[in-house]
Every structure is written in structure tokens, then in C-alpha cells.
PDB file of N, CA and C in Angstrom:
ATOM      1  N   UNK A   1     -10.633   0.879  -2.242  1.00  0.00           N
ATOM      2  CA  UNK A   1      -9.970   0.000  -1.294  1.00  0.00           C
ATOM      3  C   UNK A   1      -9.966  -1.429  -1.820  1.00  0.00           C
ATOM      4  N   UNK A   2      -9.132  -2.204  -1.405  1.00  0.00           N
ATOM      5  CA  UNK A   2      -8.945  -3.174  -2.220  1.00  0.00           C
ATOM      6  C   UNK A   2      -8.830  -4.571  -0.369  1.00  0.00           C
ATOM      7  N   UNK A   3      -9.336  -5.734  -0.947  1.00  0.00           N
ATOM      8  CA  UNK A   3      -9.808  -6.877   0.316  1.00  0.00           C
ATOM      9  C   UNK A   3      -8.941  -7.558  -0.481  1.00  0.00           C
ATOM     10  N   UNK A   4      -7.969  -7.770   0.487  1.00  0.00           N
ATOM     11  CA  UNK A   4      -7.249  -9.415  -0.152  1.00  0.00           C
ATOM     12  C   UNK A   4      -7.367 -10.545   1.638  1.00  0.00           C
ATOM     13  N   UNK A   5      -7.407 -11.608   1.220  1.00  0.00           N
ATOM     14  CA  UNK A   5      -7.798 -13.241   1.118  1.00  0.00           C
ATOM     15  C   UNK A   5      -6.968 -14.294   1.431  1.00  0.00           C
ATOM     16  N   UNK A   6      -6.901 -15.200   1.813  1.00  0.00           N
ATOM     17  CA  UNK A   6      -6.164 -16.307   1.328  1.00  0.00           C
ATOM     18  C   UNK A   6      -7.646 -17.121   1.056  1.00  0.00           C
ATOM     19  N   UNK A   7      -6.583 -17.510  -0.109  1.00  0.00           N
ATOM     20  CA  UNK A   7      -8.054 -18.936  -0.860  1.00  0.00           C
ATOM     21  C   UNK A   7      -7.308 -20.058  -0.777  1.00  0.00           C
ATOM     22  N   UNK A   8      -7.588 -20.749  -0.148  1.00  0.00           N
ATOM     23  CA  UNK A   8      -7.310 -22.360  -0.106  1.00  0.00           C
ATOM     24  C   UNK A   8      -7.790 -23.335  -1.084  1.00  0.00           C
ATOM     25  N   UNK A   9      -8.760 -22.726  -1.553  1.00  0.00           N
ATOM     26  CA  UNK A   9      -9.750 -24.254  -3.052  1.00  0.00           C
ATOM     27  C   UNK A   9      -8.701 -24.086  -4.593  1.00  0.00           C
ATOM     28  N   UNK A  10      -8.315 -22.725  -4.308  1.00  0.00           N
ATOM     29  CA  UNK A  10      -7.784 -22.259  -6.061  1.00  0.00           C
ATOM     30  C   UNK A  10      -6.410 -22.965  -5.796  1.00  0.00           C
ATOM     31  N   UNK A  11      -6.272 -23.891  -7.042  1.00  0.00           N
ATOM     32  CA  UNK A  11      -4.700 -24.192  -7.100  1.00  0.00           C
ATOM     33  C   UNK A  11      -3.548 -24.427  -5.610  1.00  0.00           C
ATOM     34  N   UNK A  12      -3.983 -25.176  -4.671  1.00  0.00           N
ATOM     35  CA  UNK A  12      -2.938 -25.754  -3.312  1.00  0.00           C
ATOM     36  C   UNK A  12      -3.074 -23.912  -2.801  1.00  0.00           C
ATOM     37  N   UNK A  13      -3.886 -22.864  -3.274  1.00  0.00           N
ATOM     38  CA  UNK A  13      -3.633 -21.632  -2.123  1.00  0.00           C
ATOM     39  C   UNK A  13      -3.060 -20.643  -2.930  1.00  0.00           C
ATOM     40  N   UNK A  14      -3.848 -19.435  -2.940  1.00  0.00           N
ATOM     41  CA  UNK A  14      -3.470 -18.209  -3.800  1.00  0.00           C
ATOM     42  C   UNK A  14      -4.056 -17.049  -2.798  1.00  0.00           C
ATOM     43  N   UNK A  15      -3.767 -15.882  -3.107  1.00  0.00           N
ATOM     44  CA  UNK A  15      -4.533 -14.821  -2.460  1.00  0.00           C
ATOM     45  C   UNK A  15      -5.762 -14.089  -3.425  1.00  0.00           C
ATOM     46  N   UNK A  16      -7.004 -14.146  -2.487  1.00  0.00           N
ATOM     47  CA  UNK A  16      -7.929 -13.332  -3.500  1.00  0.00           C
ATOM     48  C   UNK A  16      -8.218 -12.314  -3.305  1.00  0.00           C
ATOM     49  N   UNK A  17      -8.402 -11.444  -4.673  1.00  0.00           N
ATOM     50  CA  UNK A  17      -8.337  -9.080  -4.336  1.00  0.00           C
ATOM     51  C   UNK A  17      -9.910  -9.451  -4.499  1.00  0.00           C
ATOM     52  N   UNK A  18     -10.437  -8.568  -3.757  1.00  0.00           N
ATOM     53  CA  UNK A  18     -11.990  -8.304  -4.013  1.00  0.00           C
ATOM     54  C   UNK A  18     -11.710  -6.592  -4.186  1.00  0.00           C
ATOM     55  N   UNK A  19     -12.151  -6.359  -5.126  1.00  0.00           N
ATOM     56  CA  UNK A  19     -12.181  -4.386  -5.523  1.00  0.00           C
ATOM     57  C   UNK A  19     -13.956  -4.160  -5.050  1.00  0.00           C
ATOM     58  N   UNK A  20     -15.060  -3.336  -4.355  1.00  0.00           N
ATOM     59  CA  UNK A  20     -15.775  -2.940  -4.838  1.00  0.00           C
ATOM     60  C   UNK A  20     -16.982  -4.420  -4.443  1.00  0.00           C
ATOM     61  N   UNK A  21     -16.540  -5.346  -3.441  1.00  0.00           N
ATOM     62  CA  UNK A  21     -17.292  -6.271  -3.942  1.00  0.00           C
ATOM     63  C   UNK A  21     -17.149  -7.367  -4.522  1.00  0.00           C
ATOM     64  N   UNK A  22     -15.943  -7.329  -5.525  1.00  0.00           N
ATOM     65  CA  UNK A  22     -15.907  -8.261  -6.356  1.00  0.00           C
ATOM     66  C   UNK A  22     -14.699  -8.811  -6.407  1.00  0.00           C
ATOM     67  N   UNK A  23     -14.543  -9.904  -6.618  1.00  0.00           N
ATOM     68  CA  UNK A  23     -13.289 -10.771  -6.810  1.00  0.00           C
ATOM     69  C   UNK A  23     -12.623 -10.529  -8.290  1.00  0.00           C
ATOM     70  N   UNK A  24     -11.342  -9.776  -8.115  1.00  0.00           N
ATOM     71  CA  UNK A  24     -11.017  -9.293  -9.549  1.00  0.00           C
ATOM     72  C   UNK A  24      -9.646  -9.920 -10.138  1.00  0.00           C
ATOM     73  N   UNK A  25      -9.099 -10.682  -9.009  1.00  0.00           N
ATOM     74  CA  UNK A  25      -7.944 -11.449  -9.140  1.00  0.00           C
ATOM     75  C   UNK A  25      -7.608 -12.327  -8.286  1.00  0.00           C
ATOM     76  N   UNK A  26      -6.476 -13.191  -8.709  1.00  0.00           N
ATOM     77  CA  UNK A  26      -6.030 -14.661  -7.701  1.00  0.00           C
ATOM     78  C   UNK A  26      -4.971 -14.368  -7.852  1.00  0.00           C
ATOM     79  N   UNK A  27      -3.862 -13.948  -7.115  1.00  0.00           N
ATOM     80  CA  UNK A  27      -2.588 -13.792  -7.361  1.00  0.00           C
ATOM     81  C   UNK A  27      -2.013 -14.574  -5.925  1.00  0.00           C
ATOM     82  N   UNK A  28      -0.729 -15.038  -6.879  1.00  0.00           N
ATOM     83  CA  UNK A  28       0.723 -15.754  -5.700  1.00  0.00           C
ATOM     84  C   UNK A  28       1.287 -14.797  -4.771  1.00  0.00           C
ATOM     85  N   UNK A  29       1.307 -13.237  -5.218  1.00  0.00           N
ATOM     86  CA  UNK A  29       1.542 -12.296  -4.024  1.00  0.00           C
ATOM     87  C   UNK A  29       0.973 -11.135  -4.701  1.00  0.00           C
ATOM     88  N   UNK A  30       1.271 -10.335  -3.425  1.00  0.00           N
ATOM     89  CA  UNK A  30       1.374  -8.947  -4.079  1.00  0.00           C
ATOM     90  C   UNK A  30       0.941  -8.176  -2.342  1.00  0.00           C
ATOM     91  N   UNK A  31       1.324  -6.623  -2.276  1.00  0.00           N
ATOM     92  CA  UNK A  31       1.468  -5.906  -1.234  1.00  0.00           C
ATOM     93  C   UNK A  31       0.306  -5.041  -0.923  1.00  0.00           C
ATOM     94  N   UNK A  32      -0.118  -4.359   0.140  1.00  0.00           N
ATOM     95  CA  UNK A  32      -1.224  -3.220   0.764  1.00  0.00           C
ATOM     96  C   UNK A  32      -0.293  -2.872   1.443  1.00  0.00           C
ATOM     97  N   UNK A  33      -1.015  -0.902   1.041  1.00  0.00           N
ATOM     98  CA  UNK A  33      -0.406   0.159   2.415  1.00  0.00           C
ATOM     99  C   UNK A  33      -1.301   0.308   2.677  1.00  0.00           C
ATOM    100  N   UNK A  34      -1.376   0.760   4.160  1.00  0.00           N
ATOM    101  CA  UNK A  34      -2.637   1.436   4.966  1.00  0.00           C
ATOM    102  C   UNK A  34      -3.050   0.745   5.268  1.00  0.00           C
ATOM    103  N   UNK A  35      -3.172  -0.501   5.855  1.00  0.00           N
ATOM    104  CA  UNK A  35      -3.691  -1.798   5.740  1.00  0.00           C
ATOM    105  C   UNK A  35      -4.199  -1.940   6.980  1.00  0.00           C
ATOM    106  N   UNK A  36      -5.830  -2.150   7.006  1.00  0.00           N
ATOM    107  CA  UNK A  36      -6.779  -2.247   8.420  1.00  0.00           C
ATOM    108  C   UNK A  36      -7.156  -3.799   8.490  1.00  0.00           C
ATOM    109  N   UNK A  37      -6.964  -4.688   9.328  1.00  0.00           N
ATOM    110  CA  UNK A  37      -7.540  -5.928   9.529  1.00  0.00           C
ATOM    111  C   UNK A  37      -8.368  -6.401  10.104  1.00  0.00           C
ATOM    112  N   UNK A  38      -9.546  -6.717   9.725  1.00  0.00           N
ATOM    113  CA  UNK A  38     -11.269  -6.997   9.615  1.00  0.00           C
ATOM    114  C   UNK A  38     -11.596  -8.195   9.761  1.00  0.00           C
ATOM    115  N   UNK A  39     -12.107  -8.549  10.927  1.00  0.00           N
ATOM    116  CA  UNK A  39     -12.940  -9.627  11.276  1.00  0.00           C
ATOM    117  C   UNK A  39     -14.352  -9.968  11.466  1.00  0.00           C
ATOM    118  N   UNK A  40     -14.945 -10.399  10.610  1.00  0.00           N
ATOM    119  CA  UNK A  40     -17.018 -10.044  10.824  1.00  0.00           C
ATOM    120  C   UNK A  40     -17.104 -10.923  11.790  1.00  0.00           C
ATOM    121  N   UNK A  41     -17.347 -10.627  13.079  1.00  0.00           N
ATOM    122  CA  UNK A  41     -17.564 -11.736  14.260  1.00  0.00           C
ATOM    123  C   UNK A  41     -18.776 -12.550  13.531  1.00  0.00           C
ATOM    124  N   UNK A  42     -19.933 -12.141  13.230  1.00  0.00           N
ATOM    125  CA  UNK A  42     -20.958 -13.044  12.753  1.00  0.00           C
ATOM    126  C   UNK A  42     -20.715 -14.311  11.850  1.00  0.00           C
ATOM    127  N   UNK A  43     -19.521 -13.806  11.011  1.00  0.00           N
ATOM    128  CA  UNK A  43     -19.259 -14.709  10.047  1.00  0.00           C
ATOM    129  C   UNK A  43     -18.158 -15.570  11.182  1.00  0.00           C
ATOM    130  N   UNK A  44     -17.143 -15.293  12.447  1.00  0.00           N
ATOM    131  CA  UNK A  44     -16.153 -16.305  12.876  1.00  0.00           C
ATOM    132  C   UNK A  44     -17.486 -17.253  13.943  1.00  0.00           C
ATOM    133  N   UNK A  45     -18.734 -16.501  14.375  1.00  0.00           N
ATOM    134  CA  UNK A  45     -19.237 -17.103  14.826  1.00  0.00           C
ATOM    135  C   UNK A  45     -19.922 -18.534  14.422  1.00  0.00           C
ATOM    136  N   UNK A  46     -20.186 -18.133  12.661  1.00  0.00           N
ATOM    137  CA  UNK A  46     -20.493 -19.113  12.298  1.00  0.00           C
ATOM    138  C   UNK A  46     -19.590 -19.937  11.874  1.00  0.00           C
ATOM    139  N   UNK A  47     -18.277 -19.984  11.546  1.00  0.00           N
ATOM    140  CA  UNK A  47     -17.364 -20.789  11.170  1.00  0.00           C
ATOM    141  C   UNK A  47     -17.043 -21.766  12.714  1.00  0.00           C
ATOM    142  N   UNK A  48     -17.276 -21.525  13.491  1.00  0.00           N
ATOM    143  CA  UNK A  48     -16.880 -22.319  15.130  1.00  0.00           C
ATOM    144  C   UNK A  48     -18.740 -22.948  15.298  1.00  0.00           C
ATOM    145  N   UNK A  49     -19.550 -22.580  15.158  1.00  0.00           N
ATOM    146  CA  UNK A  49     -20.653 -23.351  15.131  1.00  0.00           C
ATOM    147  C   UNK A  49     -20.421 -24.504  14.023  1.00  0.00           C
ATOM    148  N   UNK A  50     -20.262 -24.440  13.144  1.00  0.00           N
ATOM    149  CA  UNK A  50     -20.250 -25.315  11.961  1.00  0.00           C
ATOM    150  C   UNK A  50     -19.395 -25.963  11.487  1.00  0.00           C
ATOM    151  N   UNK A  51     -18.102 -25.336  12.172  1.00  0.00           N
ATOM    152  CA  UNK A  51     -16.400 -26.218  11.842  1.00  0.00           C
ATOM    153  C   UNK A  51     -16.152 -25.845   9.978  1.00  0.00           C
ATOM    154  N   UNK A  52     -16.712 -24.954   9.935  1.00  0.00           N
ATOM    155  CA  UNK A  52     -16.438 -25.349   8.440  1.00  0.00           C
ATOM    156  C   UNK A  52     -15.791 -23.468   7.936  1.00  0.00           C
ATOM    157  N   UNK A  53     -14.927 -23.300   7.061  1.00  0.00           N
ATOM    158  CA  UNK A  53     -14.207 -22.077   6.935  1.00  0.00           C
ATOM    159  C   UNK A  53     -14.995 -21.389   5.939  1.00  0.00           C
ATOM    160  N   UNK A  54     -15.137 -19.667   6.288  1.00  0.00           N
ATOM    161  CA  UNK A  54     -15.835 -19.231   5.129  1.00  0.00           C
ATOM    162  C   UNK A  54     -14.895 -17.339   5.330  1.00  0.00           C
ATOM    163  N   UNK A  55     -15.301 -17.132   4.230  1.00  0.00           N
ATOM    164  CA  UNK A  55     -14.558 -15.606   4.012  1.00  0.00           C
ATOM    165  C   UNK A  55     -14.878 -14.511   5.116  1.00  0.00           C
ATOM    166  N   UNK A  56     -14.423 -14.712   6.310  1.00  0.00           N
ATOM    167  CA  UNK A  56     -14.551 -13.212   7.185  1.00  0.00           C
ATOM    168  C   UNK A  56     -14.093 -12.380   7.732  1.00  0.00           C
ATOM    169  N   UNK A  57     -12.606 -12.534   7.210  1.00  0.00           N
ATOM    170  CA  UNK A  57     -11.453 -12.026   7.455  1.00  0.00           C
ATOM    171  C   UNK A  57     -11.222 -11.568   6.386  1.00  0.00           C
ATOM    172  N   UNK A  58     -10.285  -9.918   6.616  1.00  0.00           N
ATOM    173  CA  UNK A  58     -10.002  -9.847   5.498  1.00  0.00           C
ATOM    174  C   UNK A  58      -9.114  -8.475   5.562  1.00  0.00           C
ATOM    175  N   UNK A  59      -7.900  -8.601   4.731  1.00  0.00           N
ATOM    176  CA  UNK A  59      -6.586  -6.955   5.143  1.00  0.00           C
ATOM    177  C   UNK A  59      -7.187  -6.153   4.200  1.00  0.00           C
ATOM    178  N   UNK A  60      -8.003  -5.271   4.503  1.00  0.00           N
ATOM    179  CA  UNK A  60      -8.170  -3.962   3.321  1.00  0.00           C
ATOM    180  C   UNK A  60      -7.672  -2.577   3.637  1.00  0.00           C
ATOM    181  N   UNK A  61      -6.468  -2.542   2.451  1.00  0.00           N
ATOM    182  CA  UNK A  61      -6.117  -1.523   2.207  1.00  0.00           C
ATOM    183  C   UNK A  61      -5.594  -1.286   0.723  1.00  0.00           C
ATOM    184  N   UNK A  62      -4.755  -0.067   0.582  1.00  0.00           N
ATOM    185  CA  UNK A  62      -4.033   0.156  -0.926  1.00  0.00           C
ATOM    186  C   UNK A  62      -3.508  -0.398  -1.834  1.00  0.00           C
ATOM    187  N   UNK A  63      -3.568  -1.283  -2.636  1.00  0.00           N
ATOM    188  CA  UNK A  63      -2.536  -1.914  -3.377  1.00  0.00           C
ATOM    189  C   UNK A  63      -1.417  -1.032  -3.869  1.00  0.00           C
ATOM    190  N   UNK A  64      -0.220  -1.822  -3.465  1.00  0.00           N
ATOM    191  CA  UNK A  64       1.700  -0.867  -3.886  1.00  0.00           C
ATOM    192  C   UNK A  64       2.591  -1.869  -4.570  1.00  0.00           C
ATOM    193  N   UNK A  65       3.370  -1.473  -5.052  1.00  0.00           N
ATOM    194  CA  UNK A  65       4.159  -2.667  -5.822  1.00  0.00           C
ATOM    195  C   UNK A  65       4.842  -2.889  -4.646  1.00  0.00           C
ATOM    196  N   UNK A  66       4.878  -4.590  -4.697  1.00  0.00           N
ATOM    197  CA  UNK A  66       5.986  -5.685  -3.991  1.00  0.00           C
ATOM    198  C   UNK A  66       7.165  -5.179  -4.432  1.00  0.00           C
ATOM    199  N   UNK A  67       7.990  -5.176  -2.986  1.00  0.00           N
ATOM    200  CA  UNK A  67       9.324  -5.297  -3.018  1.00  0.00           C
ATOM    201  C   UNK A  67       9.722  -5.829  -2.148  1.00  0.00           C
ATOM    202  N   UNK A  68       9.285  -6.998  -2.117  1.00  0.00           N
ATOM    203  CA  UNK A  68      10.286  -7.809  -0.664  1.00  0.00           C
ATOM    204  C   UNK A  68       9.433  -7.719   0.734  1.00  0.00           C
ATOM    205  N   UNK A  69       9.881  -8.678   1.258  1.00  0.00           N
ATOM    206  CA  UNK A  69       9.290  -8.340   2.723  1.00  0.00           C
ATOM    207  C   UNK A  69      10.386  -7.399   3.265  1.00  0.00           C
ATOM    208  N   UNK A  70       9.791  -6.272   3.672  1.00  0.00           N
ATOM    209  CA  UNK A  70      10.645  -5.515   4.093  1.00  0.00           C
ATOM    210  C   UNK A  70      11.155  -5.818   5.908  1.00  0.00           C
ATOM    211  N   UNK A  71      12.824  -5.395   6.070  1.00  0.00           N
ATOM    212  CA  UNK A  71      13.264  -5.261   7.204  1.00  0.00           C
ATOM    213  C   UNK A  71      12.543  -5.154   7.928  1.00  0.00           C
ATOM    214  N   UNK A  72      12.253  -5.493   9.650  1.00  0.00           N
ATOM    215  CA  UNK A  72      11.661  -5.585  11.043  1.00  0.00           C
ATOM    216  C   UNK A  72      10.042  -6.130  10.373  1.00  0.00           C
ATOM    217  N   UNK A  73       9.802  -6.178   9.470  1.00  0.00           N
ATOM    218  CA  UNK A  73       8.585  -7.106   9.403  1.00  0.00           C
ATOM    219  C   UNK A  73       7.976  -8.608  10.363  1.00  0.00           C
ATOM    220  N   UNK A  74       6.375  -8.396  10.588  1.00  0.00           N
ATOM    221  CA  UNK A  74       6.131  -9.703  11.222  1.00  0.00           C
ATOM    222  C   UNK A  74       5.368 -10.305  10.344  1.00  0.00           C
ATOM    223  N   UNK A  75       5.658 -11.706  11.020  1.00  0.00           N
ATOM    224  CA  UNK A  75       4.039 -12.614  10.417  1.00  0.00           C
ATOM    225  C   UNK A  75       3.275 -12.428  10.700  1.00  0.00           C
ATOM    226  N   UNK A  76       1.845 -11.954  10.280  1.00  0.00           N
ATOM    227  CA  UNK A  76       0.283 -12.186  10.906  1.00  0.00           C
ATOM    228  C   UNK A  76      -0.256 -13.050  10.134  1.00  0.00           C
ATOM    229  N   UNK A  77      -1.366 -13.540  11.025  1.00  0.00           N
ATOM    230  CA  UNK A  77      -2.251 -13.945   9.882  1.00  0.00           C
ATOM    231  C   UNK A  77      -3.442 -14.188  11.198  1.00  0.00           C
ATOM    232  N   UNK A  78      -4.162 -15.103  10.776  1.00  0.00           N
ATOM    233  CA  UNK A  78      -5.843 -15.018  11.086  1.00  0.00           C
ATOM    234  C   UNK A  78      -5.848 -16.786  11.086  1.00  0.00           C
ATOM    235  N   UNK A  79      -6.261 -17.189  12.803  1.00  0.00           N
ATOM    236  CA  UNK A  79      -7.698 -18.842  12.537  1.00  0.00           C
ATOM    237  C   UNK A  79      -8.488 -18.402  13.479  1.00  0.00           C
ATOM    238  N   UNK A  80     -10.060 -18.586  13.057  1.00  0.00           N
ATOM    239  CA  UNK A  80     -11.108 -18.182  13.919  1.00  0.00           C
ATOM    240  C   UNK A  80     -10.461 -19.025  15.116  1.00  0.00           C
ATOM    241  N   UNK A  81     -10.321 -20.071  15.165  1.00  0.00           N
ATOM    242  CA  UNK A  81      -9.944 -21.336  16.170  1.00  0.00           C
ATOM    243  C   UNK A  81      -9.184 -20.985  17.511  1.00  0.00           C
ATOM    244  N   UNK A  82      -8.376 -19.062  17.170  1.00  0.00           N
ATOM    245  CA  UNK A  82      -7.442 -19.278  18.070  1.00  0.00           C
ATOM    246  C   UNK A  82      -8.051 -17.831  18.226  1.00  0.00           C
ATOM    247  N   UNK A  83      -8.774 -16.838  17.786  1.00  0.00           N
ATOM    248  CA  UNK A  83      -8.671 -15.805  18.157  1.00  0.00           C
ATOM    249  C   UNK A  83      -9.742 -14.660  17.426  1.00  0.00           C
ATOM    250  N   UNK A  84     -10.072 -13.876  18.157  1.00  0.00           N
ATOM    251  CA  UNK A  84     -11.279 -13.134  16.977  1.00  0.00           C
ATOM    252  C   UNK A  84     -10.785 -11.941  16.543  1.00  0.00           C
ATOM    253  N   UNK A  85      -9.302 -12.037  16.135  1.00  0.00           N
ATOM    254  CA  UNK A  85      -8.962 -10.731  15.409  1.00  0.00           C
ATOM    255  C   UNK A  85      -7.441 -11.678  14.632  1.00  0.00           C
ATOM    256  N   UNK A  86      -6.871 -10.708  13.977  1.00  0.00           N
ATOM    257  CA  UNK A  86      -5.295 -10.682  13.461  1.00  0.00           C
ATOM    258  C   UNK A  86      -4.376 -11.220  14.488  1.00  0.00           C
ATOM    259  N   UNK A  87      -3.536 -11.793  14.516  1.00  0.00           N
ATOM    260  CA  UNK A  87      -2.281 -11.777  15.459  1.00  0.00           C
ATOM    261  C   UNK A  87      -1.155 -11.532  14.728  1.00  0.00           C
ATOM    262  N   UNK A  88      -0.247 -11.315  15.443  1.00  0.00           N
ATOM    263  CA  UNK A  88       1.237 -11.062  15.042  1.00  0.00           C
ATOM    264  C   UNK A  88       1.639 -12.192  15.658  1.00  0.00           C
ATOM    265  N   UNK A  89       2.837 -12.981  14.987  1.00  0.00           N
ATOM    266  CA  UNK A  89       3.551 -14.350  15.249  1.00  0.00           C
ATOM    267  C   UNK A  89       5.033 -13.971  15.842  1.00  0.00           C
ATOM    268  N   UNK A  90       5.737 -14.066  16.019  1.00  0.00           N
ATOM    269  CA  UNK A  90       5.722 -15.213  17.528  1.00  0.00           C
ATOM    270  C   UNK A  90       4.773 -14.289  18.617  1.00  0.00           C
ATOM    271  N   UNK A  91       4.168 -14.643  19.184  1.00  0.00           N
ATOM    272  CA  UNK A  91       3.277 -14.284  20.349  1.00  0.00           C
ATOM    273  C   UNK A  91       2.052 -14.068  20.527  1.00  0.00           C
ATOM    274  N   UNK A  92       1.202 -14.194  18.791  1.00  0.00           N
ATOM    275  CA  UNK A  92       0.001 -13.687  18.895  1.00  0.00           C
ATOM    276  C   UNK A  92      -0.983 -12.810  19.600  1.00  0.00           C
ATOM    277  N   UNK A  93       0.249 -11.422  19.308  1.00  0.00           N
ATOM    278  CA  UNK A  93      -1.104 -10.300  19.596  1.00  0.00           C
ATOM    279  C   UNK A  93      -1.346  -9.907  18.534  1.00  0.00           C
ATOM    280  N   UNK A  94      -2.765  -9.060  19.284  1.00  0.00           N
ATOM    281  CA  UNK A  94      -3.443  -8.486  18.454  1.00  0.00           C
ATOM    282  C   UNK A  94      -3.092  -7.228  17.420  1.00  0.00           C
ATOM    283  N   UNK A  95      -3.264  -7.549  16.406  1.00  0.00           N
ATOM    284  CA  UNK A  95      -3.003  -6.751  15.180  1.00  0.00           C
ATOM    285  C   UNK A  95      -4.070  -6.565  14.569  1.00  0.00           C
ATOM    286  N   UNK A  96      -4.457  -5.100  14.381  1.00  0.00           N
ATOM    287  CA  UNK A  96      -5.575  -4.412  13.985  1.00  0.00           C
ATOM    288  C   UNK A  96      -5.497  -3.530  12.459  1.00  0.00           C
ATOM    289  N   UNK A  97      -3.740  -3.315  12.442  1.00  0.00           N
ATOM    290  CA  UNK A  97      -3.943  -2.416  11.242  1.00  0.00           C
ATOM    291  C   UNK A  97      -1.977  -2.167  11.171  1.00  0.00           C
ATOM    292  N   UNK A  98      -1.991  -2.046   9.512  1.00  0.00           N
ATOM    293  CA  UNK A  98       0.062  -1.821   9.644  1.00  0.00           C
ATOM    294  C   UNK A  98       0.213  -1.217   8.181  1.00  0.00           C
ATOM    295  N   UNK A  99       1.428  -0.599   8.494  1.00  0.00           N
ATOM    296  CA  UNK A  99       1.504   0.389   7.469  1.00  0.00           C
ATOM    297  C   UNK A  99       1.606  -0.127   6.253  1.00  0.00           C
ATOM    298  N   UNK A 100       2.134  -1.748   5.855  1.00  0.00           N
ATOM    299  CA  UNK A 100       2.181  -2.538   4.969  1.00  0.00           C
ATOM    300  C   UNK A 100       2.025  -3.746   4.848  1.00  0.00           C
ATOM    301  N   UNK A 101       1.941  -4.526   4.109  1.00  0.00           N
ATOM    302  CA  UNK A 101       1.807  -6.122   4.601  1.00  0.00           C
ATOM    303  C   UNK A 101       2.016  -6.307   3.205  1.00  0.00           C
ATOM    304  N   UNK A 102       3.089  -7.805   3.366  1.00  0.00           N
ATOM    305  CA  UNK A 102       3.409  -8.190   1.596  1.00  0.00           C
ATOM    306  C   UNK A 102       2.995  -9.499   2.084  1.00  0.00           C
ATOM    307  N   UNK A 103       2.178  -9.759   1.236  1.00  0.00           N
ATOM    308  CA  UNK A 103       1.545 -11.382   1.107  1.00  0.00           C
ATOM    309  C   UNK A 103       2.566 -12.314  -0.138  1.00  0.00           C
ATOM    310  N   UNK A 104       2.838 -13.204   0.669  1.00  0.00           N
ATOM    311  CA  UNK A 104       3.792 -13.922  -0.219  1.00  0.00           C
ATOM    312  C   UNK A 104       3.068 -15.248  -1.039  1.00  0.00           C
ATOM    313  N   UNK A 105       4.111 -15.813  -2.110  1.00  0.00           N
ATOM    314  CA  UNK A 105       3.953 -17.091  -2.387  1.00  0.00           C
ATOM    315  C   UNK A 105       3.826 -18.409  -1.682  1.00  0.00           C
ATOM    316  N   UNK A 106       4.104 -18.560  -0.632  1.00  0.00           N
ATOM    317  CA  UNK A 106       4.023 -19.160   0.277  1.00  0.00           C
ATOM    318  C   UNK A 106       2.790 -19.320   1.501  1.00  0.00           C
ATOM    319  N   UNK A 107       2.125 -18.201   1.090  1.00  0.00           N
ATOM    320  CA  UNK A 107       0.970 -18.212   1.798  1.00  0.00           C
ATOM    321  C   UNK A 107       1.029 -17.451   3.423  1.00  0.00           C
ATOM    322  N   UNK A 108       2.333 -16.653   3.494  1.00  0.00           N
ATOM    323  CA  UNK A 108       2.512 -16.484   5.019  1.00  0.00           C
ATOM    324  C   UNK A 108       2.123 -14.876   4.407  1.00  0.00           C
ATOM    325  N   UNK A 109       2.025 -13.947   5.744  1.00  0.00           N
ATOM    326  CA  UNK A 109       1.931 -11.809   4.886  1.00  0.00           C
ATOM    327  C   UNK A 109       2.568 -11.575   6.425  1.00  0.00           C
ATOM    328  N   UNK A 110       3.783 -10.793   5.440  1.00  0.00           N
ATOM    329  CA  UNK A 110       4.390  -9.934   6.594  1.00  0.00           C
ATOM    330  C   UNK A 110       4.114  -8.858   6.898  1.00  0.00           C
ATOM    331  N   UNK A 111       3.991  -7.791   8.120  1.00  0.00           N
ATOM    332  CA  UNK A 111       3.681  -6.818   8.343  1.00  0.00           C
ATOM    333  C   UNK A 111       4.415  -5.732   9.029  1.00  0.00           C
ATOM    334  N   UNK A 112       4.455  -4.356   8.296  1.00  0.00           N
ATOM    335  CA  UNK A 112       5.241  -3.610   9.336  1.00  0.00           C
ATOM    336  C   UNK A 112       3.781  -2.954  10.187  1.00  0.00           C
ATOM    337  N   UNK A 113       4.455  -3.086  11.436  1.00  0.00           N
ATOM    338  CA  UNK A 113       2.831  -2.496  12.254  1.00  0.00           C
ATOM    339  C   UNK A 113       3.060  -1.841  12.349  1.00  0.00           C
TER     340      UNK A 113
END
């Protein structure tokens, strides 16, 4: 299973793959199928005690080759600030898991739920 990221310190914002544990790449995009979205409350708890952002979010699933954000796709994404799971944009619900999500250059990941 493969954890991808957004990293904000690397280069103005990249996405980071953790394989196994480990951080094995920084890439501008790239796609997951099967894709479950993971929030360690302990870790959003401590990011709202402390104001300060740390890794506890995170989409793990398959890596597939990019092809586009595909048709009826949404935006999700994740701020401890507003919520203790995934949302889907415009309306921010809750999003737990989607059959794909292409994380772009831009820093936004679309999702088919």
C-alpha cells in the first residue's frame, strides 16, 4: 500500500509516497485506486493544541498511472481546523474512501467516490 501527502517545506509543495514506512518519493502528481482516507485523531489533536501542522492525514491506496482527472470527479482534501476527517468540496462532506483520486500539480486531488 502506498501513503501519499501533501508536503508544504519541499520546493512551494509536492506530494509525498511513503511505501512500507518510508518516504520513497516527492512527486508534482501522480494517482491511487482503492483509496481509503486516514486521519490519526491523536496526531489532529495535537496539531489544534499546538497550532502547528504535522503528518496525520493521509490517502492510502494503489498506485495507477495518471490520466487526467477523470469526468464527475471531486475535490477533497483535509485541514484539521475544519474537520476530523476528508471532505469533498463544494460542501464538505465527509469522505472516507474513492475508487480513485489523481493528485495534481497544483496541489488540489480529485476524487471519484
Amino acid at each position: 500500500m502506498t501513503d501519499v501527502y501533501r508536503n508544504l517545506r519541499r520546493g512551494g509543495g509536492c506530494w509525498s509516497v511513503r511505501e512500507g514506512g518510508r518516504v520513497v518519493a516527492h512527486l508534482p502528481e501522480l494517482a491511487l485506486r482503492d483509496v481509503r482516507l486516514i486521519v490519526q485523531p491523536g496526531g489532529r489533536a495535537a496539531c489544534l493544541r499546538t497550532g502547528q501542522r504535522s503528518v496525520h492525514a493521509v490517502a492510502r491506496g494503489t498506485r495507477t498511472n495518471l490520466a487526467g482527472i477523470p469526468e464527475g470527479a471531486v475535490e477533497v482534501g483535509y485541514s484539521p481546523w475544519q474537520a476530523d476527517h476528508f471532505t469533498s468540496r463544494p460542501g464538505f462532506r465527509n469522505a472516507l474512501c474513492a475508487r480513485l483520486i489523481v493528485f495534481t500539480s497544483n496541489g488540489t486531488a480529485w476524487a471519484l467516490l
